[in-house]
Protein backbone atom coordinates (compact mmCIF):
# COMPACT_ATOMS: atom_id res chain seq x y z
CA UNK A 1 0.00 0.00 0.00
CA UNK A 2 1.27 3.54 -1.06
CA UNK A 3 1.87 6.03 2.10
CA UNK A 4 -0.33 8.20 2.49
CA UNK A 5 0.51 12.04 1.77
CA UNK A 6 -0.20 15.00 4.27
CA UNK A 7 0.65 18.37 3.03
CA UNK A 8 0.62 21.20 5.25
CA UNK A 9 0.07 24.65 4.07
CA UNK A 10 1.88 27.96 3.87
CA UNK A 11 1.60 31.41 5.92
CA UNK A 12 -1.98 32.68 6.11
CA UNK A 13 -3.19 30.07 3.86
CA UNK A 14 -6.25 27.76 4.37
CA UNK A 15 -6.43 24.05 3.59
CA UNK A 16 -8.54 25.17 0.57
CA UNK A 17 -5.74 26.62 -1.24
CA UNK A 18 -4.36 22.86 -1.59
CA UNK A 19 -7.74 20.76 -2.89
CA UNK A 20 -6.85 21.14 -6.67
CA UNK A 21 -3.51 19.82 -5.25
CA UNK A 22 -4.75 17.12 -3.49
CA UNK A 23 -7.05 15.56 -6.53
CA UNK A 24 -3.69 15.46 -8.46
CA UNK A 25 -2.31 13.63 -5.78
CA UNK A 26 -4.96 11.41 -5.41
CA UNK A 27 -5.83 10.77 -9.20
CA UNK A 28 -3.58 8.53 -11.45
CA UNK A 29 -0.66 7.59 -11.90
CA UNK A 30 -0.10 8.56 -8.03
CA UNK A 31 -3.58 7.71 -6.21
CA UNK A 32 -2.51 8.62 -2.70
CA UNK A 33 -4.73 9.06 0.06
CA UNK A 34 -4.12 12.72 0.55
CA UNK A 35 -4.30 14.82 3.79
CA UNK A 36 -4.81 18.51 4.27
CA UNK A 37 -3.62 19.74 8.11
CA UNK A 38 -6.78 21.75 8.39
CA UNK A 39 -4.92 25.25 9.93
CA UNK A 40 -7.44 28.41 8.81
CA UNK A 41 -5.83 31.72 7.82
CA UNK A 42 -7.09 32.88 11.18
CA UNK A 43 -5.13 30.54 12.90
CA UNK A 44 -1.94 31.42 11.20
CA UNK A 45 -2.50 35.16 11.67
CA UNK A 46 -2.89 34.33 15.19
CA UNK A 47 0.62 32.74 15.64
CA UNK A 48 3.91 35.04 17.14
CA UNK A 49 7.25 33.81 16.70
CA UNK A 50 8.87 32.09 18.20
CA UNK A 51 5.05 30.06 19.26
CA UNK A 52 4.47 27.80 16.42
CA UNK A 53 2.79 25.44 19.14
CA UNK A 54 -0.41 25.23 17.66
CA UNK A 55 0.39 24.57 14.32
CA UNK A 56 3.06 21.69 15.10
CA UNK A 57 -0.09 19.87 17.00
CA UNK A 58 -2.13 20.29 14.31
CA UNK A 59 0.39 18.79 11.81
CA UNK A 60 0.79 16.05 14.71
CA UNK A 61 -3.10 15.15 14.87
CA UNK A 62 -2.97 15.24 11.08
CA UNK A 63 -0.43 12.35 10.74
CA UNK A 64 -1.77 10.61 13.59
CA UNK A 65 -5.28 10.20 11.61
CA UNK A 66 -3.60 9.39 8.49
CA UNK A 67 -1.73 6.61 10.33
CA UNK A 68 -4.75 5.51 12.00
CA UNK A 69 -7.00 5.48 9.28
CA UNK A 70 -4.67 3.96 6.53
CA UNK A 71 -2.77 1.64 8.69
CA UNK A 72 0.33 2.85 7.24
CA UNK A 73 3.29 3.05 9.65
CA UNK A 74 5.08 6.51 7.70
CA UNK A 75 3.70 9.18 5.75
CA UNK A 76 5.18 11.86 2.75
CA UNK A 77 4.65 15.43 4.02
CA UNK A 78 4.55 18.09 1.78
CA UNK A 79 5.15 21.54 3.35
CA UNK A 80 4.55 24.69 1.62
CA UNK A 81 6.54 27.81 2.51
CA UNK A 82 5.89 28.35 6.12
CA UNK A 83 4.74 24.43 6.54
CA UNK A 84 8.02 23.39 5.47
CA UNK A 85 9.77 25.03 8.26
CA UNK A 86 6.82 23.83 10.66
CA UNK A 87 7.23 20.39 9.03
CA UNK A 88 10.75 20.43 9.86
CA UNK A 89 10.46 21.09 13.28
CA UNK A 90 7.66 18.77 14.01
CA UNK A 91 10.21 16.11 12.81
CA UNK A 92 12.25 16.70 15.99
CA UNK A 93 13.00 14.50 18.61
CA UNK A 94 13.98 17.58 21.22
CA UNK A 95 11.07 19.28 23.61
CA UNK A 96 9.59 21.95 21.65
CA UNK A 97 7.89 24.50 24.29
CA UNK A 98 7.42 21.44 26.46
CA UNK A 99 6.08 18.91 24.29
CA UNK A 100 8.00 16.50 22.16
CA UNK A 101 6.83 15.71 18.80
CA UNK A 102 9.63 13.03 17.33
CA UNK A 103 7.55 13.16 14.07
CA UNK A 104 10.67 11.65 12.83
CA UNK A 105 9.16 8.53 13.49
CA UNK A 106 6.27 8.54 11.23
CA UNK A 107 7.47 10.28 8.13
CA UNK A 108 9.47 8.61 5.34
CA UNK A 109 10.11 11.57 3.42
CA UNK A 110 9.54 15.55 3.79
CA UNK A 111 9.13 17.70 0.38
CA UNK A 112 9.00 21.76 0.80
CA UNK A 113 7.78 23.88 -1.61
CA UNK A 114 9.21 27.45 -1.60
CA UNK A 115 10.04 27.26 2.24
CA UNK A 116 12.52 30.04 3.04
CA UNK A 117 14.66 27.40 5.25
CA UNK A 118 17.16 30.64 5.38
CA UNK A 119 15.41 33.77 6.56
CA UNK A 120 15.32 37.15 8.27
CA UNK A 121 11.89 37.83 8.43
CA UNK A 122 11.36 39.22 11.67
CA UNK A 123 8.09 37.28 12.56
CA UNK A 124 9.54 33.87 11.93
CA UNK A 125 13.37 34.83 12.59
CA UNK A 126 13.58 33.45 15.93
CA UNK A 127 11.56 29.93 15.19
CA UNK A 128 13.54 29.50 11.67
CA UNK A 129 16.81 29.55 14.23
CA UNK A 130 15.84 27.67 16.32
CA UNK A 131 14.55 24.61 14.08
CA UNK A 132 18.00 25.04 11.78
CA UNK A 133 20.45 24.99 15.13
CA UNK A 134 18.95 22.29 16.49
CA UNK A 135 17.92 20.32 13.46
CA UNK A 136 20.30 21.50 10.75
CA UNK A 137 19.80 20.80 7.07
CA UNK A 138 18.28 17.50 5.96
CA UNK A 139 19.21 16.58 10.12
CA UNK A 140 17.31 12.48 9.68
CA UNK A 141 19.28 10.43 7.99
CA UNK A 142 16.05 7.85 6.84
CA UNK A 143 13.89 10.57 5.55
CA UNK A 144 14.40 11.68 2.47
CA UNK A 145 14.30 15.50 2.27
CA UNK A 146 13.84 17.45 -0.84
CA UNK A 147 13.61 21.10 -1.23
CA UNK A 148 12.04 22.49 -3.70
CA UNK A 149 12.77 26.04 -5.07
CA UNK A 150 11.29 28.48 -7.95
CA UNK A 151 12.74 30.69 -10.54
CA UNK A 152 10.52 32.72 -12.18
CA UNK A 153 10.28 36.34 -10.85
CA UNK A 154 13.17 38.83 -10.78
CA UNK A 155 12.50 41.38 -8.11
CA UNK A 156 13.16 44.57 -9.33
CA UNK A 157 12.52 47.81 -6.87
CA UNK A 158 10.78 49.89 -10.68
CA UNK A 159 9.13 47.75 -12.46
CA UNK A 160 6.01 45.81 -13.47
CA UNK A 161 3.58 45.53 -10.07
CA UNK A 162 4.78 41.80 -9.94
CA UNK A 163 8.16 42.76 -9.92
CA UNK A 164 8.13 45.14 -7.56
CA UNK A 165 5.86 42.84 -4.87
CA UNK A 166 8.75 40.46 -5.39
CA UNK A 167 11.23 43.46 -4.64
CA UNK A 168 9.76 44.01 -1.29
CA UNK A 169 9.59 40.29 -0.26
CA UNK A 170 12.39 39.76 -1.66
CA UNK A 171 13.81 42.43 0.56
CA UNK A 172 12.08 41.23 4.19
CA UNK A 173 13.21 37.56 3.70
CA UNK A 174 16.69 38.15 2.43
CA UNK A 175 18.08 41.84 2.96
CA UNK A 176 18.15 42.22 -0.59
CA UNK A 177 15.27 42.57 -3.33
CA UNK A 178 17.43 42.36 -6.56
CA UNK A 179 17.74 38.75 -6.81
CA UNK A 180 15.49 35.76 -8.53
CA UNK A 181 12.62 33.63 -6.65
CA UNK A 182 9.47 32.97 -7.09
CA UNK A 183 7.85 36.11 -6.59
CA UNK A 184 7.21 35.39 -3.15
CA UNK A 185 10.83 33.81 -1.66
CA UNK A 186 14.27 34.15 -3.24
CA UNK A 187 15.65 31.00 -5.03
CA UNK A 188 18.51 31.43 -2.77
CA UNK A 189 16.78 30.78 0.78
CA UNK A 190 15.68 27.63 -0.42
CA UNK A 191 18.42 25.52 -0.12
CA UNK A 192 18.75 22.84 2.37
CA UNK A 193 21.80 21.25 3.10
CA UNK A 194 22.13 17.71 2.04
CA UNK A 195 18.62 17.30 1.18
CA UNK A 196 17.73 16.99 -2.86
CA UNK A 197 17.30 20.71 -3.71
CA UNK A 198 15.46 21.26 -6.75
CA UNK A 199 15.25 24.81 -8.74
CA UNK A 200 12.06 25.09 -10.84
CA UNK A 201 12.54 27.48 -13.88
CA UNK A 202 8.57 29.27 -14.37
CA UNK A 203 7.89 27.98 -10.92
CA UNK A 204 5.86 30.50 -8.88
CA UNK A 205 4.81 30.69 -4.72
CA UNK A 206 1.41 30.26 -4.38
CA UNK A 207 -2.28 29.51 -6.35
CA UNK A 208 -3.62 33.18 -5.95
CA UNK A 209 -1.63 34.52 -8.32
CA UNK A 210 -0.48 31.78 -10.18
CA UNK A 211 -2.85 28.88 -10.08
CA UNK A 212 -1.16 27.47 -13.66
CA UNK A 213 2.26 27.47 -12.89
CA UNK A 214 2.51 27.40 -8.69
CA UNK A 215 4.42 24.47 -7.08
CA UNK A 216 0.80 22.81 -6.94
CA UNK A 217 -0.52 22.87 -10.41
CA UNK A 218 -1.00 19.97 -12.55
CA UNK A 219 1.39 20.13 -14.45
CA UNK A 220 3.93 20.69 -11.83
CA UNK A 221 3.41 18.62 -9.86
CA UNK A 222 5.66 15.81 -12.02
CA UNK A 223 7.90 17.94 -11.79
CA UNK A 224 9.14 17.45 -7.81
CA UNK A 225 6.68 14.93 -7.05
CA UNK A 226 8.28 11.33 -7.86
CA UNK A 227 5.66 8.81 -6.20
């Protein structure tokens, strides 16, 4: 039986964002039993750095039901942008604000999808340092980590209104707006050491813009997703 696949979304996203994701996922030639971790933009907006508490249990009951209700012993998880970092420290086997997660036990491999694994975006600085110090790069040796990174959108402080959104993210994330991403996160803060890091020329950050072309359209999908 294929493990199932639980895919946690992205800073003030909701778990609607990800359906049209999920069908592909769960239509040939994959058909995996596909889980959203059901965290509503409200929640997200609610969360301070470095308290990520609420979304790591989340994530936690998510896996646990997937387990439960497949009978699989591992799942794939999928984090997008902000999930990816979540993802990452939900993996780890050290107390986390008093509760220990060890989701390293119950996930064969972790994908991210334009997660900004380098940052200095003030209201996730202090989490993002403390899941890379004490889980650094791809940290488990039996899961396989991939990250997956777009290039698409040169940031560009005058330019077209695309361009100059990407400046200013650009800008928060990394110090510097003149660079290449995917309109959302440089191409640059994507890369995770030792894991399979994979740059996606056309690739763009999220559906609301880009619902074609985004790291979960159809027909990219194939692209990063092997399984």
């Amino acid at each position: 039986m294929s493990r199932p696949v639980v895919i946690v979304g992205g800073w003030l996203s909701s778990p609607a964002d990800y359906a049209g994701m999920a069908r592909t996922l769960a239509a040939p030639p994959y058909n995996r039993i596909v889980y959203i971790t059901d965290i509503s933009r409200r929640e997200w907006a609610s969360l301070r750095d470095p308290h990520f508490t609420p979304a790591l249990d989340l994530v936690a009951r998510t896996i646990a039901l997937a387990l439960s209700e497949t009978g699989a012993d591992r799942v794939d998880l999928i984090g997008h942008s902000a999930g990816g970092r979540v993802a990452r420290a939900y993996l780890g086997h050290l107390p986390y604000a008093g509760v220990t997660y060890d989701g390293q036990r119950y996930v064969a491999s972790l994908t991210s999808l334009g997660t900004a694994h380098d940052t200095y975006e003030i209201w996730v600085k202090e989490f993002a340092g403390y899941v890379n110090q004490s889980y650094p790069g791809a940290f488990y040796d039996h899961i396989a980590y991939r990250s997956v990174a777009g290039e698409s959108v040169h940031g560009k402080r005058f330019g077209s209104p695309e361009q100059m959104l990407a400046y200013r993210s650009y800008e928060t994330s990394f110090g510097t707006g003149e660079q290449i991403g995917d309109g959302i996160i440089p191409t640059i803060c994507c890369y995770l050491d030792g894991a399979d890091n994979l740059v996606l020329k056309g690739a763009r950050h999220a559906p609301y813009n880009a619902p074609g072309i985004w790291y979960g359209a159809r027909n990219v999908i194939p692209l990063w997703f092997e399984g």
